[in-house]
Protein backbone atom coordinates (compact mmCIF):
# COMPACT_ATOMS: atom_id res chain seq x y z
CA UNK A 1 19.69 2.86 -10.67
CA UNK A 2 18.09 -0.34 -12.30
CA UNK A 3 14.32 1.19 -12.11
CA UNK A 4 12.35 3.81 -10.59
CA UNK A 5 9.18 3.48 -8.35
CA UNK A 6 5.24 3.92 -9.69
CA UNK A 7 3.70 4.72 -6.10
CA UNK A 8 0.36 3.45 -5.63
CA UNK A 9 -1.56 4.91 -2.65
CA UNK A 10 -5.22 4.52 -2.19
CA UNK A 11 -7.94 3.77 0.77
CA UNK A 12 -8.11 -0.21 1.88
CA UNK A 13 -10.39 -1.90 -0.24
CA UNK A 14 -9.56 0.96 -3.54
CA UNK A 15 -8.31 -2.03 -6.02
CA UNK A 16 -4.66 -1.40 -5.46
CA UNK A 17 -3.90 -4.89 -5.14
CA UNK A 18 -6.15 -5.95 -8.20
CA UNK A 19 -4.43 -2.95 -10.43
CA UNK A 20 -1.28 -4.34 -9.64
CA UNK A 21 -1.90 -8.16 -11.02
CA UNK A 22 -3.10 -6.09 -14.19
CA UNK A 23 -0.18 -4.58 -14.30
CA UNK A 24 1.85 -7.49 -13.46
CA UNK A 25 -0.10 -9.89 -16.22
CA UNK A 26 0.07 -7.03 -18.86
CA UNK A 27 2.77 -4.74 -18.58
CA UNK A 28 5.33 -7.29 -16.56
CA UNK A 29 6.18 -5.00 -13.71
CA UNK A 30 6.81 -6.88 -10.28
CA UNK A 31 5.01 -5.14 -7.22
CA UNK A 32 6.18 -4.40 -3.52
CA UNK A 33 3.49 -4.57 -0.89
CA UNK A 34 3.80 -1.83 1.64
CA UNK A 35 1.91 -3.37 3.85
CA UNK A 36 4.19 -6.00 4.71
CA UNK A 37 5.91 -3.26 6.50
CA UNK A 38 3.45 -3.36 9.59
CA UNK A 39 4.95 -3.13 12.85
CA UNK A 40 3.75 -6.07 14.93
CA UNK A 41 1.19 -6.16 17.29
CA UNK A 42 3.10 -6.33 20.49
CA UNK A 43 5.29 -3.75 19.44
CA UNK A 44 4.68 -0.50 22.17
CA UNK A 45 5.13 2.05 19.99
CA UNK A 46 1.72 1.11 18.10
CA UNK A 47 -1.05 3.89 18.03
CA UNK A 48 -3.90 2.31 19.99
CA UNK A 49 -7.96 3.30 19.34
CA UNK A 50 -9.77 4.39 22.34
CA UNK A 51 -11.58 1.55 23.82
CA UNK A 52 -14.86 2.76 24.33
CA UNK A 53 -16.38 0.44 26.69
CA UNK A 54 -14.39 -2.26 24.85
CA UNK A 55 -10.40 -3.23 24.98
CA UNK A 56 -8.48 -0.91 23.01
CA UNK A 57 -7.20 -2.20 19.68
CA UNK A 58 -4.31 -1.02 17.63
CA UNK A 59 -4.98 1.86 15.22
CA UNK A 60 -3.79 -0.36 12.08
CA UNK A 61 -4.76 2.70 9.89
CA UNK A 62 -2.43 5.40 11.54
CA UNK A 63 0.91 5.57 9.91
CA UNK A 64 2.25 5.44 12.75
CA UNK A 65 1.25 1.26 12.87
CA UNK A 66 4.17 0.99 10.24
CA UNK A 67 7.61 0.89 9.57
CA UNK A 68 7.99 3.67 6.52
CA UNK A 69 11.76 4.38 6.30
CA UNK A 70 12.83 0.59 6.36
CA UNK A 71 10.10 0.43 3.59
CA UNK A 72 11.85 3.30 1.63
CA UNK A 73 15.53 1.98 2.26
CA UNK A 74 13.88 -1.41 0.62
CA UNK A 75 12.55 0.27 -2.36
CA UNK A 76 15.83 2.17 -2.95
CA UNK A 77 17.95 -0.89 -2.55
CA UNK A 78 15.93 -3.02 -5.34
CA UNK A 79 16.22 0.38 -7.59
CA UNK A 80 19.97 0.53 -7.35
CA UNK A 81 20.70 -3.89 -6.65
CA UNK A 82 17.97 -4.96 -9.01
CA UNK A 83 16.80 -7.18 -5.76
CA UNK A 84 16.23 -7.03 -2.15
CA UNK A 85 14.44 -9.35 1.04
CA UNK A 86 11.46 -8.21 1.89
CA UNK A 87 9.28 -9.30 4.56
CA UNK A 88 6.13 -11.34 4.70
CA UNK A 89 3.49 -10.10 6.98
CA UNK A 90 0.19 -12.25 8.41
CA UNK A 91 -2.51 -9.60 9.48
CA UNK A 92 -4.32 -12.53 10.56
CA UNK A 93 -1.55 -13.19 13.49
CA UNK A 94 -0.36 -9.18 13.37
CA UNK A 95 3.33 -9.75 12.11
CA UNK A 96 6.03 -11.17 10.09
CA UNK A 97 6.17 -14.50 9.16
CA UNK A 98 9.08 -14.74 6.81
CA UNK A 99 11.18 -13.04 4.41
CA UNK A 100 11.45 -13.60 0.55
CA UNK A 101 13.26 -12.54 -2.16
CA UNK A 102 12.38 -9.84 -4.56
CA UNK A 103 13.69 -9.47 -7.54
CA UNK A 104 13.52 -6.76 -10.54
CA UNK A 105 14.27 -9.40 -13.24
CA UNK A 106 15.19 -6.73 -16.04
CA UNK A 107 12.12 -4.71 -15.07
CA UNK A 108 12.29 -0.47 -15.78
CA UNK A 109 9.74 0.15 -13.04
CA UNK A 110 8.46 -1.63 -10.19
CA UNK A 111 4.85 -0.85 -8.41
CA UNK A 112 5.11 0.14 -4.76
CA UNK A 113 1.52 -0.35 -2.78
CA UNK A 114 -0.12 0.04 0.06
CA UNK A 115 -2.61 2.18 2.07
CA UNK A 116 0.31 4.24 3.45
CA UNK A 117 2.34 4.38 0.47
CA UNK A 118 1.65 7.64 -0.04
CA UNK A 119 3.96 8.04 3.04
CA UNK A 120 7.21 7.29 0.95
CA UNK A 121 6.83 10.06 -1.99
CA UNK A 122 8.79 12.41 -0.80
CA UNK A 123 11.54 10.41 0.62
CA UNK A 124 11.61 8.49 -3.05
CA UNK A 125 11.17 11.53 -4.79
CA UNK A 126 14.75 12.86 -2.49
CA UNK A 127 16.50 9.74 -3.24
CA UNK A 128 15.95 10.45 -7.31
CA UNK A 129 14.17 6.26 -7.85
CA UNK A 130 10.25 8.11 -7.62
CA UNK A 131 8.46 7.92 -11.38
CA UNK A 132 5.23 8.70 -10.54
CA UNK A 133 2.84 8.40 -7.77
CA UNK A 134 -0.61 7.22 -8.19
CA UNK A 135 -3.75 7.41 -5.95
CA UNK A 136 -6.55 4.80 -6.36
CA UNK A 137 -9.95 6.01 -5.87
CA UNK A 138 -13.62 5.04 -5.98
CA UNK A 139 -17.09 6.06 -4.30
CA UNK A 140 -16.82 5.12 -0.96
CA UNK A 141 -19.38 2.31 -0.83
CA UNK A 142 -17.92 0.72 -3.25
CA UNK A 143 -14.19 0.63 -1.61
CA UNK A 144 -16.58 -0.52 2.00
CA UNK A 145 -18.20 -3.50 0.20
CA UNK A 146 -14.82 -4.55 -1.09
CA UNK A 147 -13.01 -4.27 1.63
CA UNK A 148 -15.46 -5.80 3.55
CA UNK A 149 -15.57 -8.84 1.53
CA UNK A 150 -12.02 -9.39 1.14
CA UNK A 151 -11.57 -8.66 5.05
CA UNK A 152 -14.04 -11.28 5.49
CA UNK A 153 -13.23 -14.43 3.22
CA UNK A 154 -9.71 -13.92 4.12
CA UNK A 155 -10.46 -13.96 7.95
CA UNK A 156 -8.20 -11.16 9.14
CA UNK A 157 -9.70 -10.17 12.21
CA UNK A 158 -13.35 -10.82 13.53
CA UNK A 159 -16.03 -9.72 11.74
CA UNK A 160 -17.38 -7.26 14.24
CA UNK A 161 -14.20 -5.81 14.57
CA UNK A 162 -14.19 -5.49 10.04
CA UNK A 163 -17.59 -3.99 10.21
CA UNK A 164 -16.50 -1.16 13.02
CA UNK A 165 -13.56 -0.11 10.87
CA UNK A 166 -15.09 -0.33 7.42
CA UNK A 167 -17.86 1.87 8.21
CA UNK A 168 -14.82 4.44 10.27
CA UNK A 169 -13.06 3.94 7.16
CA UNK A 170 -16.07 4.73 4.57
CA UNK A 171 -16.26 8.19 6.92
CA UNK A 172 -12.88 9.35 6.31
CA UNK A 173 -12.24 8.06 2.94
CA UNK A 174 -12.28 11.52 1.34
CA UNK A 175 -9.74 12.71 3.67
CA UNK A 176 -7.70 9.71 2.99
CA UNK A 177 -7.61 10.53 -0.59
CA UNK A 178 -7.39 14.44 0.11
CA UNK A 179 -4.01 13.52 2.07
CA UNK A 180 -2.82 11.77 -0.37
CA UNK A 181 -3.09 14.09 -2.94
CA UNK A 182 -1.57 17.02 -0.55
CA UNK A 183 1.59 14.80 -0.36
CA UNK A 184 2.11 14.74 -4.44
CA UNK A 185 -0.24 11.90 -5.53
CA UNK A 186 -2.38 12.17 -8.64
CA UNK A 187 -6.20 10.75 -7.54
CA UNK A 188 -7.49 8.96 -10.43
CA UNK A 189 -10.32 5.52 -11.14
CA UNK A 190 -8.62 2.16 -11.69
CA UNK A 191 -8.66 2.24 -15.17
CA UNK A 192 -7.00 5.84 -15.66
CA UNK A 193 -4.07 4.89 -13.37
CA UNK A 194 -3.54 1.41 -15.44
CA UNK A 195 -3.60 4.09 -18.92
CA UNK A 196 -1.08 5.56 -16.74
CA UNK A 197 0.98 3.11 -15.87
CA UNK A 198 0.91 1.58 -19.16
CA UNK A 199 2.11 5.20 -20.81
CA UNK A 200 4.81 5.35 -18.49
CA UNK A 201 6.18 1.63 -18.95
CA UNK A 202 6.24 2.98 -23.04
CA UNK A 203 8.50 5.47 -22.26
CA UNK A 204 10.55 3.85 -20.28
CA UNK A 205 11.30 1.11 -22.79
């Protein structure tokens, strides 16, 4: 194996995405985002919300809404290759839009994220490439009014429809966090997991 996988689960909105540029700028570890492992919207098998006087939208927060084992077989391919495709996923039109290429480029670790990527510990951790696995958390308002605001300026789905599931979202946000620490995550802030991180990346090299 060229690397091993840091796992970084944590609720939409948590900071995942801005730990991993901080980790990417300072420690030099690439990231793979999870979430570009969405099924796509006309797929049947999607989990759908009940409709409630309105039409019923796909659950895009069930696990269930995503494609976990191709995700896995990805993340053990780049571990043992040192490079894999990967897909490229538009929320804003609910599926793929491309593939790139991923590459290790000498890297010890890579960062694997996404708001199921708790999901994938135990399958990583049975194929020998899982190094740690990481749970970003904050107080729930805080994750709403970021998620919110990213939701919004990047225009992934109409604002009514952000609102509804930030405030669902804000509700079961302890759970979230709860599950992923039942599956073998360690909940921590931000900063702790980039102290992590960076302690890890030292013994690695």
């Amino acid at each position: 194996m060229h690397a091993k996988v840091i796992v970084l689960a944590g609720p939409s909105g948590s900071g995942k995405s801005r730990l991993c540029r901080r980790v990417g700028e300072h420690l030099g570890l690439p990231t793979v985002n999870l979430d570009d492992y969405y099924k796509s919207g006309g797929d049947p098998t999607l989990p759908m919300l009940p409709g409630a006087g309105r039409p019923a939208q796909p659950d895009w927060d069930h696990p269930d809404s995503w494609l976990g084992e191709e995700a896995t077989d990805a993340l053990e391919r780049i571990c043992r290759d040192g490079g894999a495709d990967v897909p490229v996923y538009d929320i804003s039109r609910d599926g793929r839009i491309g593939h790139r290429r991923f590459e290790l480029a000498g890297a010890p670790l890579l960062v694997a994220e996404g708001i199921f990527a708790q999901e994938v510990v135990a399958a990583c951790r049975a194929r020998g490439i899982l190094a740690d696995a990481l749970c970003v958390r904050n107080h729930p308002a805080v994750t709403f009014w970021r998620r919110l605001s990213r939701d919004l300026r990047e225009h992934r789905k109409p604002p009514l429809l952000l609102v509804r599931r930030g405030l669902r979202l804000m509700r079961e946000e302890p759970r979230i966090v709860a599950h992923a620490v039942q599956v073998g995550c360690a909940a921590m802030p931000p900063e702790q997991a980039f102290d992590r991180i960076r302690s890890l990346v030292h013994a690695r090299t």
